[in-house]
N, C-alpha and C. Protein backbone atom coordinates (compact mmCIF):
# COMPACT_ATOMS: atom_id res chain seq x y z
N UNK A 1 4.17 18.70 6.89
CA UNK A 1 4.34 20.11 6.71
C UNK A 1 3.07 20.74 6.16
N UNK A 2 1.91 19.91 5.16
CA UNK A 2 1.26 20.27 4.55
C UNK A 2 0.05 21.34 5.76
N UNK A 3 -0.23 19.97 6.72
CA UNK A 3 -1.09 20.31 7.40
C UNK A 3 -1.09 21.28 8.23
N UNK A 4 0.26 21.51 8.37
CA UNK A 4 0.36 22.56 9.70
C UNK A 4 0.37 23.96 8.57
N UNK A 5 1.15 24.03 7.30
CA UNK A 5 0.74 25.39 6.50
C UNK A 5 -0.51 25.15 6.77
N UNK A 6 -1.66 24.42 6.02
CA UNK A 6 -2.52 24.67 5.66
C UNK A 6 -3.82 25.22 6.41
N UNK A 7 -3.67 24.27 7.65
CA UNK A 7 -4.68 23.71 9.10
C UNK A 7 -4.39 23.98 10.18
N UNK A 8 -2.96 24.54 10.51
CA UNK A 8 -2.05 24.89 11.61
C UNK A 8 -2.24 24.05 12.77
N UNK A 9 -2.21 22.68 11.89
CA UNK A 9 -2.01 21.46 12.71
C UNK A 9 -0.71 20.55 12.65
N UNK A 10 0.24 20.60 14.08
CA UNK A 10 1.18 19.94 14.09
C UNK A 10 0.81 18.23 14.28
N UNK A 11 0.81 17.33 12.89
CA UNK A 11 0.44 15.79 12.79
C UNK A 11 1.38 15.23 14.09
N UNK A 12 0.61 14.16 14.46
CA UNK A 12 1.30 13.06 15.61
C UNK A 12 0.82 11.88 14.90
N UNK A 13 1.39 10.88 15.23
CA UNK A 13 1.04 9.90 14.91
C UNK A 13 -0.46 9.34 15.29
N UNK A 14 -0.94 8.15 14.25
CA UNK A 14 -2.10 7.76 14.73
C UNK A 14 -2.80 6.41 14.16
N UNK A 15 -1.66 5.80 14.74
CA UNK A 15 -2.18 3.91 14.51
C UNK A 15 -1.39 3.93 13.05
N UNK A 16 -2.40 3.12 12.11
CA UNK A 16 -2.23 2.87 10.70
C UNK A 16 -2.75 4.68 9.66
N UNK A 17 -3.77 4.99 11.17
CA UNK A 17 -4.30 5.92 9.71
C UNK A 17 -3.03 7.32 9.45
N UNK A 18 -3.80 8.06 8.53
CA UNK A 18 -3.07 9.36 8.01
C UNK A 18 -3.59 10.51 8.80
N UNK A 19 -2.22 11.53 9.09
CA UNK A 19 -2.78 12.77 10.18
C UNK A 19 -3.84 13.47 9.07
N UNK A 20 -3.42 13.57 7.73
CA UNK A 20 -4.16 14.42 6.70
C UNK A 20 -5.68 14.24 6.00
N UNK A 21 -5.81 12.50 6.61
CA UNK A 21 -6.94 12.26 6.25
C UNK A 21 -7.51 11.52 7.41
N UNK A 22 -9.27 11.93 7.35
CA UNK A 22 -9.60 11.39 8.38
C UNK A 22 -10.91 11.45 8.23
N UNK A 23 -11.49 10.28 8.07
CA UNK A 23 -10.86 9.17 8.78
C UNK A 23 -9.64 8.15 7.52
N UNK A 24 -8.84 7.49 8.10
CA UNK A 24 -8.14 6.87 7.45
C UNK A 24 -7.54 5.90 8.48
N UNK A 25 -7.28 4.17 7.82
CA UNK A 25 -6.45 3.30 8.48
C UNK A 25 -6.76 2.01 8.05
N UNK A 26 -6.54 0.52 9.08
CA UNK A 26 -7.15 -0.45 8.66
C UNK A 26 -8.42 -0.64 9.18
N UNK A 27 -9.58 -1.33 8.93
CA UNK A 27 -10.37 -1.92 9.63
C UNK A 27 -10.62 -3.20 9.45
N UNK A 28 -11.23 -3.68 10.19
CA UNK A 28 -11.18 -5.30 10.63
C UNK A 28 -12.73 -6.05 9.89
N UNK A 29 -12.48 -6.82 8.92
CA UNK A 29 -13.58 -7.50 8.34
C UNK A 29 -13.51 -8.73 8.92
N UNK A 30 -14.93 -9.75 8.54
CA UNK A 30 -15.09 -11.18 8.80
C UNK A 30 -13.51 -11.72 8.33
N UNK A 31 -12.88 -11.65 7.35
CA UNK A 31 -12.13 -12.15 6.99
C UNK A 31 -10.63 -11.99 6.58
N UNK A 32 -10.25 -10.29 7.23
CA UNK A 32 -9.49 -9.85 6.78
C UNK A 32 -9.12 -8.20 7.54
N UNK A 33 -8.65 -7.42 6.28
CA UNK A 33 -8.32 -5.76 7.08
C UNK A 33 -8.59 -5.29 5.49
N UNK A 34 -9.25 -4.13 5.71
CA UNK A 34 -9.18 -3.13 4.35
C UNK A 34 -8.53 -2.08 5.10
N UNK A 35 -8.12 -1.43 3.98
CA UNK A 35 -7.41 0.27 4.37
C UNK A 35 -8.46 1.38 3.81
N UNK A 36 -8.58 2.07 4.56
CA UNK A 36 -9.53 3.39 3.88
C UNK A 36 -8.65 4.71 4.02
N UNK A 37 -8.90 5.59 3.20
CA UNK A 37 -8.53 6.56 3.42
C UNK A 37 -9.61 7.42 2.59
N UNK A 38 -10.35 8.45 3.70
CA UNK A 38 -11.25 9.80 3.21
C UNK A 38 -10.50 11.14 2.87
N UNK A 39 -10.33 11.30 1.39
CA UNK A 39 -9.54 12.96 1.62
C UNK A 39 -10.74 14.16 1.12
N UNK A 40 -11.82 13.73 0.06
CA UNK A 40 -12.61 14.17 0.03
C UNK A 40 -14.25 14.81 0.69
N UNK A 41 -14.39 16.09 0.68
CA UNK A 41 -15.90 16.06 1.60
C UNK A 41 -17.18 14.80 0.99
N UNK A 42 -17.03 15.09 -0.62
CA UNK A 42 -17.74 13.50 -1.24
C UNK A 42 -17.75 12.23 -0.38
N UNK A 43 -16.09 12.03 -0.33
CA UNK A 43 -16.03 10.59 -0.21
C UNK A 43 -16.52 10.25 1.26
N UNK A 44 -16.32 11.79 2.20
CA UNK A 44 -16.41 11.18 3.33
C UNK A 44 -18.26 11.20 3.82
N UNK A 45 -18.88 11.69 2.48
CA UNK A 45 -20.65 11.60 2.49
C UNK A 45 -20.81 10.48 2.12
N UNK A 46 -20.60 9.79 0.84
CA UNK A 46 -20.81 8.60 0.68
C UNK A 46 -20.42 7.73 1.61
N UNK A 47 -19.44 7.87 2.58
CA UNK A 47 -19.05 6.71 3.86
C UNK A 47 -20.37 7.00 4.45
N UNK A 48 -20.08 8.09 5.36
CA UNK A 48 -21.17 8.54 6.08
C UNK A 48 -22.83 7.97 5.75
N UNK A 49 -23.30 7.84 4.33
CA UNK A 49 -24.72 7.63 3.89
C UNK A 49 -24.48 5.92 3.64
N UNK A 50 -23.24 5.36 3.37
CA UNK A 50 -23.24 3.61 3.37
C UNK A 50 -23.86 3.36 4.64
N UNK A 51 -22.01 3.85 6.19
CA UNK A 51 -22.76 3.44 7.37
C UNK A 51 -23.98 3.39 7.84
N UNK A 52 -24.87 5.00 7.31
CA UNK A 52 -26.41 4.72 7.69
C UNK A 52 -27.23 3.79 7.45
N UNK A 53 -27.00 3.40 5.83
CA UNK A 53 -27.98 2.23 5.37
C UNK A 53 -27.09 1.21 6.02
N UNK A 54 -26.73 0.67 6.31
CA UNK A 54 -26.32 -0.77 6.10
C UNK A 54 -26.06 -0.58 8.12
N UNK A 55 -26.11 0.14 8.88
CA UNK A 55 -26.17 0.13 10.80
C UNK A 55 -27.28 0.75 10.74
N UNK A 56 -28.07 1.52 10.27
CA UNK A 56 -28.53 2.61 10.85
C UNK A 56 -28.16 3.64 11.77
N UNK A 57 -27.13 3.65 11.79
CA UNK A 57 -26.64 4.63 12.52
C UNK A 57 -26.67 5.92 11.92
N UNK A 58 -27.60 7.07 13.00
CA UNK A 58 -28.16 8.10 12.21
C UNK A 58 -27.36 8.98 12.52
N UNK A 59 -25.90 9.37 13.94
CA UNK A 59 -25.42 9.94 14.34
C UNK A 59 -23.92 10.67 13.62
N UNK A 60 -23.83 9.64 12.64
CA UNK A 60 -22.43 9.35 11.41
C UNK A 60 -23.40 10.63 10.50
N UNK A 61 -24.27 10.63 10.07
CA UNK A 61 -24.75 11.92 9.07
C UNK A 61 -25.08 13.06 9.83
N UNK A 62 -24.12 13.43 10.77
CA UNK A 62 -24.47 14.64 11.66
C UNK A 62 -23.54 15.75 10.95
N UNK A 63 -24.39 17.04 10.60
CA UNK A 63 -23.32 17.44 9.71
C UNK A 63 -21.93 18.35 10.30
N UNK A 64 -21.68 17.88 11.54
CA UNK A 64 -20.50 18.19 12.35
C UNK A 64 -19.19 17.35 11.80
N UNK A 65 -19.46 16.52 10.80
CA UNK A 65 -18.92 15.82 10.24
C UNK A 65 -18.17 16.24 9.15
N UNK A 66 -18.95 16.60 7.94
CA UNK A 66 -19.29 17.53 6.84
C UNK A 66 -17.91 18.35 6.89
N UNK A 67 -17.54 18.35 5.51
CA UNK A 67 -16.33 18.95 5.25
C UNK A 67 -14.99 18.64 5.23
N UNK A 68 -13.98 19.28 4.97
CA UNK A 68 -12.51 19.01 5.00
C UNK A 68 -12.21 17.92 6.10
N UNK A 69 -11.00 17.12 5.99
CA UNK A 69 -10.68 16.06 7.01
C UNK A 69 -10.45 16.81 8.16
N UNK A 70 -10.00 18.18 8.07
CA UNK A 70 -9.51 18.53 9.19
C UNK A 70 -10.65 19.02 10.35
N UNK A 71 -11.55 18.92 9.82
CA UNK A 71 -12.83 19.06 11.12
C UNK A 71 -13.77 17.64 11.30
N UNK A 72 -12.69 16.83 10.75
CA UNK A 72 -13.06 15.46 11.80
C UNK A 72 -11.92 14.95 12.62
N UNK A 73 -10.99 16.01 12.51
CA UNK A 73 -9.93 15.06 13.25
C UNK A 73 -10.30 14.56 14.58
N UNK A 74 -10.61 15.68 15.74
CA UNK A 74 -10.94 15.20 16.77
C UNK A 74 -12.07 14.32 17.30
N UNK A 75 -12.59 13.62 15.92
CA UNK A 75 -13.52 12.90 16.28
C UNK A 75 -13.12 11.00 15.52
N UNK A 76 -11.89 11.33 15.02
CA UNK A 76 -11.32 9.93 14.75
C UNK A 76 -11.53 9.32 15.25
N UNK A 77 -11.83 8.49 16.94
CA UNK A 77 -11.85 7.09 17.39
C UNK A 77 -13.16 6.85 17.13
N UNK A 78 -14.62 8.31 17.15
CA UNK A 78 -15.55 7.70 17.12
C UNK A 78 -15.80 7.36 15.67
N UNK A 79 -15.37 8.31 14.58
CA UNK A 79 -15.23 7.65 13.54
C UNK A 79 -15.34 6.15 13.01
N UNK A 80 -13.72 5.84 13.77
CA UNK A 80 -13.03 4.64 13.32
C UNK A 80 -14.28 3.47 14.25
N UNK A 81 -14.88 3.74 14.98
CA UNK A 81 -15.76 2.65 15.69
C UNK A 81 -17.00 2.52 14.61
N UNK A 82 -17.30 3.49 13.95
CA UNK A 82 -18.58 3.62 13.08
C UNK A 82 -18.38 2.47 11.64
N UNK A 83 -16.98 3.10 11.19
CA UNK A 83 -16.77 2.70 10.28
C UNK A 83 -16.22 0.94 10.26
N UNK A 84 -15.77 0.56 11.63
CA UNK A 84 -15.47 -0.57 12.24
C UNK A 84 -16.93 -1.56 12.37
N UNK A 85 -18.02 -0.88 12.67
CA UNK A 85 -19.18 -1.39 12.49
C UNK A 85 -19.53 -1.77 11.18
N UNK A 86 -19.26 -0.94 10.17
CA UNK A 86 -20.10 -0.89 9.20
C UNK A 86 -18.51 -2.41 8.28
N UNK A 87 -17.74 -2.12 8.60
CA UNK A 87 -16.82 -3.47 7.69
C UNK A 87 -16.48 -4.86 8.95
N UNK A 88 -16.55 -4.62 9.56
CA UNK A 88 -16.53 -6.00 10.83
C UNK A 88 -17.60 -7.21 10.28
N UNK A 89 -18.66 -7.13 9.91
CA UNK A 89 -19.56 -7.57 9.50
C UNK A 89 -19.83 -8.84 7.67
N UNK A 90 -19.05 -7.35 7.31
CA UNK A 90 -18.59 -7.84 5.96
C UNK A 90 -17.23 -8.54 5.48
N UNK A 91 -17.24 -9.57 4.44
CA UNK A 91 -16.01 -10.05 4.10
C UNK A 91 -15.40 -8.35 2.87
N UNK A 92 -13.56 -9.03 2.97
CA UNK A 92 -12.89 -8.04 2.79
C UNK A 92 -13.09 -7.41 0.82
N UNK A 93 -14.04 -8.28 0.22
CA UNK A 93 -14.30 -8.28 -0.93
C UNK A 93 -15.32 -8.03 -1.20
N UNK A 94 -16.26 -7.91 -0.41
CA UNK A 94 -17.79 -7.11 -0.48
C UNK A 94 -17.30 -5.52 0.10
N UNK A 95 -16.48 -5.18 0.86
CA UNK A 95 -16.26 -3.43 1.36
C UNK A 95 -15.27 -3.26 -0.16
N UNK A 96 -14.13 -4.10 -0.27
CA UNK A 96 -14.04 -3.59 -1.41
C UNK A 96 -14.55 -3.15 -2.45
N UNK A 97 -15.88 -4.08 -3.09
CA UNK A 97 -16.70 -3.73 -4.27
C UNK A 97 -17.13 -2.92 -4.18
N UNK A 98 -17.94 -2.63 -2.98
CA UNK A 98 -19.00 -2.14 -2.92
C UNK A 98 -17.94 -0.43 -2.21
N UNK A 99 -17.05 -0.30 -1.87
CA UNK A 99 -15.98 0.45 -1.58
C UNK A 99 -15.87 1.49 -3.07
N UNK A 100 -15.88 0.76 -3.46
CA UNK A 100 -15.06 1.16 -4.98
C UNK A 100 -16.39 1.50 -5.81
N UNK A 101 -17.75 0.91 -5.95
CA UNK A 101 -18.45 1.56 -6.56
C UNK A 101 -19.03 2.68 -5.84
N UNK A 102 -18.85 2.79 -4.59
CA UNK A 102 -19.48 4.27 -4.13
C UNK A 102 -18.27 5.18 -4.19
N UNK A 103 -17.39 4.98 -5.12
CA UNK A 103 -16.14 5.81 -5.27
C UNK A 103 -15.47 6.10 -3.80
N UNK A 104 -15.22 5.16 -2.76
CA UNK A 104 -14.98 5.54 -1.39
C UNK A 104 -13.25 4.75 -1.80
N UNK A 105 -12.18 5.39 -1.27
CA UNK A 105 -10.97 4.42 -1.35
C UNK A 105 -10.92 3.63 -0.27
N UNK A 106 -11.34 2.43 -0.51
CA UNK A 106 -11.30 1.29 -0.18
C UNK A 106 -10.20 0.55 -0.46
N UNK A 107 -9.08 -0.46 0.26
CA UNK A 107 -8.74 -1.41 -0.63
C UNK A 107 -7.94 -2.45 0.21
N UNK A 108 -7.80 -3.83 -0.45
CA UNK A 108 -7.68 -4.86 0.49
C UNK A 108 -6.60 -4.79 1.04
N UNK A 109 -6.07 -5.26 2.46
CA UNK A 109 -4.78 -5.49 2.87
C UNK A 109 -4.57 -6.39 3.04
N UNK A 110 -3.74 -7.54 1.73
CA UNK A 110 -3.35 -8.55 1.44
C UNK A 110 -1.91 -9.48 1.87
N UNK A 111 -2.12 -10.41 2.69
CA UNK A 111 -0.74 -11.19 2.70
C UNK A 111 0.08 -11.33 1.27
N UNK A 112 1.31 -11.65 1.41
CA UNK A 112 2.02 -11.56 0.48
C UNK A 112 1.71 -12.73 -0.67
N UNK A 113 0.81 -13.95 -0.09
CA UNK A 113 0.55 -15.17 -0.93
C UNK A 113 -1.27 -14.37 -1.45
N UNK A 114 -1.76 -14.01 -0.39
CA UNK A 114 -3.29 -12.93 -1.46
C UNK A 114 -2.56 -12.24 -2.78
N UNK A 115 -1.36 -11.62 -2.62
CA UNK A 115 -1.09 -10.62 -3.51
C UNK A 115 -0.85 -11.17 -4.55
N UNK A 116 0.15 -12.31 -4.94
CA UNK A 116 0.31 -12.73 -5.56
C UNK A 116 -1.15 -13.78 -6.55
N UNK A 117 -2.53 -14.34 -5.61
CA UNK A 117 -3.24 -14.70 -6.42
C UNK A 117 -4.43 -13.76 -6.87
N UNK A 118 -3.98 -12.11 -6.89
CA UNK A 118 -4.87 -11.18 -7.03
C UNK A 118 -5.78 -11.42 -8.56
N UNK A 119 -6.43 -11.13 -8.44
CA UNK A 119 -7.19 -11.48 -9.59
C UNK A 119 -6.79 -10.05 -10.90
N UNK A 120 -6.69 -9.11 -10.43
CA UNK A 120 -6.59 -7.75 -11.08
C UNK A 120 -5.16 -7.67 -11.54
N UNK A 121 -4.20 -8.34 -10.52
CA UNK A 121 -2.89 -8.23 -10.71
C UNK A 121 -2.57 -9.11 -12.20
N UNK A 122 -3.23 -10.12 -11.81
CA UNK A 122 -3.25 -11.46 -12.90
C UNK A 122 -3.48 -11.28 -14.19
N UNK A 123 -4.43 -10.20 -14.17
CA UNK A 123 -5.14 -9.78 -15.62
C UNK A 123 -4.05 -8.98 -16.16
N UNK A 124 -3.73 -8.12 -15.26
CA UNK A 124 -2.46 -7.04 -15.83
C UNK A 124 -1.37 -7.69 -16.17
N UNK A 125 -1.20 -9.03 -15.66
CA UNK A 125 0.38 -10.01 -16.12
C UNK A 125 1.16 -9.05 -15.09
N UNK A 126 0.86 -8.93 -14.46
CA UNK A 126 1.77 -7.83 -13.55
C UNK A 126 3.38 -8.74 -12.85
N UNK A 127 2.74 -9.81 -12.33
CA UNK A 127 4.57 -10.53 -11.99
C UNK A 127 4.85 -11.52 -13.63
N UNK A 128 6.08 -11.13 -13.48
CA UNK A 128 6.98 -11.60 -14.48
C UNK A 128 7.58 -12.71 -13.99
N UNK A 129 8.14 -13.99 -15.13
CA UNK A 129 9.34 -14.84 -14.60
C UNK A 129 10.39 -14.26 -15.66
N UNK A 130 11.33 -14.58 -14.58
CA UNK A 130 12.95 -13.99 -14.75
C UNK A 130 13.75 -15.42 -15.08
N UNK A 131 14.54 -15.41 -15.73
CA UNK A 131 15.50 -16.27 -15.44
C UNK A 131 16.59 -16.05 -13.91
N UNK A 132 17.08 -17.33 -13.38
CA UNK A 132 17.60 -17.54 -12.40
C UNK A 132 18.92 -18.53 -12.76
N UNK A 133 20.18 -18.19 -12.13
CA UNK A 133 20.95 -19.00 -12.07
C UNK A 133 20.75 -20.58 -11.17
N UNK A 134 20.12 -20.42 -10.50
CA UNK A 134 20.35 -21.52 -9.45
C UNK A 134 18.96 -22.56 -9.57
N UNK A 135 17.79 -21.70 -10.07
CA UNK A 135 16.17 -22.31 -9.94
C UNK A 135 16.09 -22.13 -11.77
N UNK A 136 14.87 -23.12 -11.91
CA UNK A 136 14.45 -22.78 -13.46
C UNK A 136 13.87 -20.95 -13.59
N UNK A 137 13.35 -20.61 -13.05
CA UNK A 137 12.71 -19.20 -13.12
C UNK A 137 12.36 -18.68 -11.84
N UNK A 138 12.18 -17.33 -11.57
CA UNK A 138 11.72 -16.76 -10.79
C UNK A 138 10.84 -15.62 -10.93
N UNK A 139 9.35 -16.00 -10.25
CA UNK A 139 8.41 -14.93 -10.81
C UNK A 139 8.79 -13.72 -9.83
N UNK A 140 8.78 -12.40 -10.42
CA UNK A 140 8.44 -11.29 -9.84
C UNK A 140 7.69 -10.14 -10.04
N UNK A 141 7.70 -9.15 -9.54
CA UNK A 141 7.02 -7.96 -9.70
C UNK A 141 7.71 -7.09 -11.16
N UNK A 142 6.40 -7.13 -11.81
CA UNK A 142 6.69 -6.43 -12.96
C UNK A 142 6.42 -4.71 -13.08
N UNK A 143 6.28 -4.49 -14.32
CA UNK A 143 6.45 -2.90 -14.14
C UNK A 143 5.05 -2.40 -13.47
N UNK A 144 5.01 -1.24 -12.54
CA UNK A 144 3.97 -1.17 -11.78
C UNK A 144 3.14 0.42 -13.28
N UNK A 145 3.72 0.21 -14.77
CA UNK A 145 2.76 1.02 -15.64
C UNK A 145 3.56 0.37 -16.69
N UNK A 146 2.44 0.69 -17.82
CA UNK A 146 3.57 0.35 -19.46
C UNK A 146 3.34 1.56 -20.05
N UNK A 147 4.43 1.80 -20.86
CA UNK A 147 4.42 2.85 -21.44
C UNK A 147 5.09 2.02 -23.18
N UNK A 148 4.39 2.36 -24.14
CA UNK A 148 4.25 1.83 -25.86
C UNK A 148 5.75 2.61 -25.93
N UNK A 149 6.32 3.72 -25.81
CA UNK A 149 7.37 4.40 -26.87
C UNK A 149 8.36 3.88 -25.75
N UNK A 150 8.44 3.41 -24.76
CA UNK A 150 9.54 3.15 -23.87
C UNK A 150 9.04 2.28 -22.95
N UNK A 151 9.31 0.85 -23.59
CA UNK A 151 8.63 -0.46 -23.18
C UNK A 151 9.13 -0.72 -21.89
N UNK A 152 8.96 -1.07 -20.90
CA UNK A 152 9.55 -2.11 -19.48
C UNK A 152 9.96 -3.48 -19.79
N UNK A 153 11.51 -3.58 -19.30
CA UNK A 153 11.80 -4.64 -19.04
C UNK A 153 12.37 -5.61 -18.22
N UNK A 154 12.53 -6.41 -18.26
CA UNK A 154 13.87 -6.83 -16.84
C UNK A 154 14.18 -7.88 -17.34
N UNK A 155 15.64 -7.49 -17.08
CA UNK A 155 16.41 -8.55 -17.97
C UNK A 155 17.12 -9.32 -16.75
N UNK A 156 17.48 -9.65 -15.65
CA UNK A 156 17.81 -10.88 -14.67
C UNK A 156 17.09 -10.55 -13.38
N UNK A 157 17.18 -11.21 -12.79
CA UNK A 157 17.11 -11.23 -11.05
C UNK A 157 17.83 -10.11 -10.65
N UNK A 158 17.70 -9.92 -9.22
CA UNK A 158 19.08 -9.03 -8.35
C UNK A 158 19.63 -9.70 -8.22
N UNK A 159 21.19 -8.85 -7.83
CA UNK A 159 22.34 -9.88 -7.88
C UNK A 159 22.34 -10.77 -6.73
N UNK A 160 23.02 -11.58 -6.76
CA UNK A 160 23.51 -12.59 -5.51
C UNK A 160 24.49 -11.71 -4.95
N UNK A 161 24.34 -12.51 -3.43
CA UNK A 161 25.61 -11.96 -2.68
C UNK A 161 27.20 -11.92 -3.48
N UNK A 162 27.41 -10.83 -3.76
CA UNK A 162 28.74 -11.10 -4.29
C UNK A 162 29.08 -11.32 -5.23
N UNK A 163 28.04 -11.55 -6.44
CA UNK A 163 28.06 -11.71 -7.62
C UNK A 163 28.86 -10.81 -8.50
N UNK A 164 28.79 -9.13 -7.85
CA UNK A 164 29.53 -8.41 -9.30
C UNK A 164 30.77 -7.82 -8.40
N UNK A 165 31.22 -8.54 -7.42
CA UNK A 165 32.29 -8.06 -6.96
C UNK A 165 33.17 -7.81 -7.69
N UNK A 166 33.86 -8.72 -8.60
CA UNK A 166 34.98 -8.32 -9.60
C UNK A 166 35.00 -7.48 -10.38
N UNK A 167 33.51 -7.85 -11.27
CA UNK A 167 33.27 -6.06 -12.10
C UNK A 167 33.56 -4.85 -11.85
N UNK A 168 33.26 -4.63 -9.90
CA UNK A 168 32.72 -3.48 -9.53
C UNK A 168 34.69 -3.27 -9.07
N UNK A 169 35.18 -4.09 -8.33
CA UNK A 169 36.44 -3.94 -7.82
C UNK A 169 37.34 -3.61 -8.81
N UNK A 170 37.62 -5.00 -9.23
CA UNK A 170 38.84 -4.94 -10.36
C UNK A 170 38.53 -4.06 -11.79
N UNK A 171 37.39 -4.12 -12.09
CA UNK A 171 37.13 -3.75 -13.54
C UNK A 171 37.14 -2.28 -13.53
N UNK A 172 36.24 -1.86 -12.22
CA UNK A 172 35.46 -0.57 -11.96
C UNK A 172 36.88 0.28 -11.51
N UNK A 173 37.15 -0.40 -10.48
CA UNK A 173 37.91 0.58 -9.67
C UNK A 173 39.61 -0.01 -9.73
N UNK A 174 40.63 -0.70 -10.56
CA UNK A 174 41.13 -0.97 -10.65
C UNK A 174 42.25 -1.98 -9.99
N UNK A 175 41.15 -2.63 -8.77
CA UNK A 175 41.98 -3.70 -7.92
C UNK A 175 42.43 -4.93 -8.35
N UNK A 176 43.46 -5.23 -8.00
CA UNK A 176 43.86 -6.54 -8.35
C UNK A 176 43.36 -7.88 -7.90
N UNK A 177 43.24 -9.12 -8.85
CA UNK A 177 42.42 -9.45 -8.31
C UNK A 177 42.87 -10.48 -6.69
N UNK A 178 43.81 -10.54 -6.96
CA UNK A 178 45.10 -10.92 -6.12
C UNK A 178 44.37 -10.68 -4.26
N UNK A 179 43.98 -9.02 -4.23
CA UNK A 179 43.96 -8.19 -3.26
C UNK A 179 42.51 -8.20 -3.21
N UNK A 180 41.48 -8.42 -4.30
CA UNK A 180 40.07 -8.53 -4.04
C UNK A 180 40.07 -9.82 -2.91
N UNK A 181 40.48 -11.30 -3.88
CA UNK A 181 40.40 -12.32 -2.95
C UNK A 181 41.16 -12.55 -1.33
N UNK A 182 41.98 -11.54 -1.21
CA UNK A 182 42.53 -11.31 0.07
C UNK A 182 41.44 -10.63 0.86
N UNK A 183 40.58 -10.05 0.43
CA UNK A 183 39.63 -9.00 1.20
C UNK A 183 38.35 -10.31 1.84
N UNK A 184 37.84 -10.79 0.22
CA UNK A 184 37.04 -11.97 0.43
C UNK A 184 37.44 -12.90 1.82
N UNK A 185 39.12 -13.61 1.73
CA UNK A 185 39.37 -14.26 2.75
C UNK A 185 39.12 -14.04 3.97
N UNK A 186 39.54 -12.90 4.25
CA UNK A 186 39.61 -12.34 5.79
C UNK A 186 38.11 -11.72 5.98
N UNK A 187 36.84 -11.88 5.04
CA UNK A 187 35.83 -11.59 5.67
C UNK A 187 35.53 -9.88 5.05
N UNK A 188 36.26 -8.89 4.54
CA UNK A 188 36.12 -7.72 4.68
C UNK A 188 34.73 -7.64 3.62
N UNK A 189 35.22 -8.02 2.66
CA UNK A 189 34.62 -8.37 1.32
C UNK A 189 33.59 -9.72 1.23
């Protein structure tokens, strides 16, 4: 909705990236995919002045470029080929660094076993172990902020299949339990 108030552009879809930013999506490293997303005229100079040094490509600092995302839209694929040049080359932890110190949003797109041995995540203690009925513990995702006057916690796992049926039936809503396990039998429950 934003774009069309703003830009009186009706968004369509477009791969991974964003109609609002552009360029934005994954690109393909030696070793991996980062996600970018440009919303700033800054951020999208500092892309623009990396690709030059590091391709030479002098055609990316054309200042047809220059400005709001919305006067690069129609030039997204050549974009995304520039910027495909400039991280194809590199592993997914050098565009990151070097992503992040030219203030460009950069950031890795990690399998679910990367995520877990993140180095940043690790420092934050970010997954928790839970107690588990069935296993000694189970690590998970902890609070994604802390806040001192109203601490985060988690006190079990999610439930198991079926676990608070009785609570929720008999306790909650006054079924018998007679008529819960009749429901269970036949499958309803």
């Amino acid at each position: 909705m934003g774009k069309w108030l703003d830009d009186g552009i009706i968004p369509r879809r477009v791969g991974s990236g964003l109609t609002a930013s552009v360029p934005s999506g994954a690109y393909p490293c030696r070793d991996g995919r980062v996600y970018l997303m440009v919303n700033r005229p800054a951020h999208w100079a500092a892309l623009a002045q990396w690709i030059h040094e590091k391709t030479g490509n002098e055609e990316v600092l054309d200042p047809l470029f220059e400005g709001p995302s919305s006067r690069r839209i129609e030039y997204r694929e050549l974009l995304d080929l520039f910027i495909s040049e400039l991280t194809e080359g590199q592993t997914v932890q050098d565009v990151f660094q070097e992503g992040q110190r030219r203030h460009i949003a950069f950031t890795p797109l990690y399998s679910p076993e990367e995520v877990i041995r993140d180095a940043h995540l690790a420092a934050r203690e970010f997954f928790v172990s839970v107690p588990h009925p069935t296993i000694e513990s189970l690590q998970m995702p902890g609070a994604p902020y802390r806040h001192t006057a109203t601490p985060w916690a988690i006190r079990r796992p999610a439930p198991r299949f079926g676990e608070h049926n009785k609570a929720i039936y008999c306790d909650e809503l006054g079924l018998q339990f007679d008529a819960l396990q009749d429901l269970v039998d036949r499958g309803v429950v």
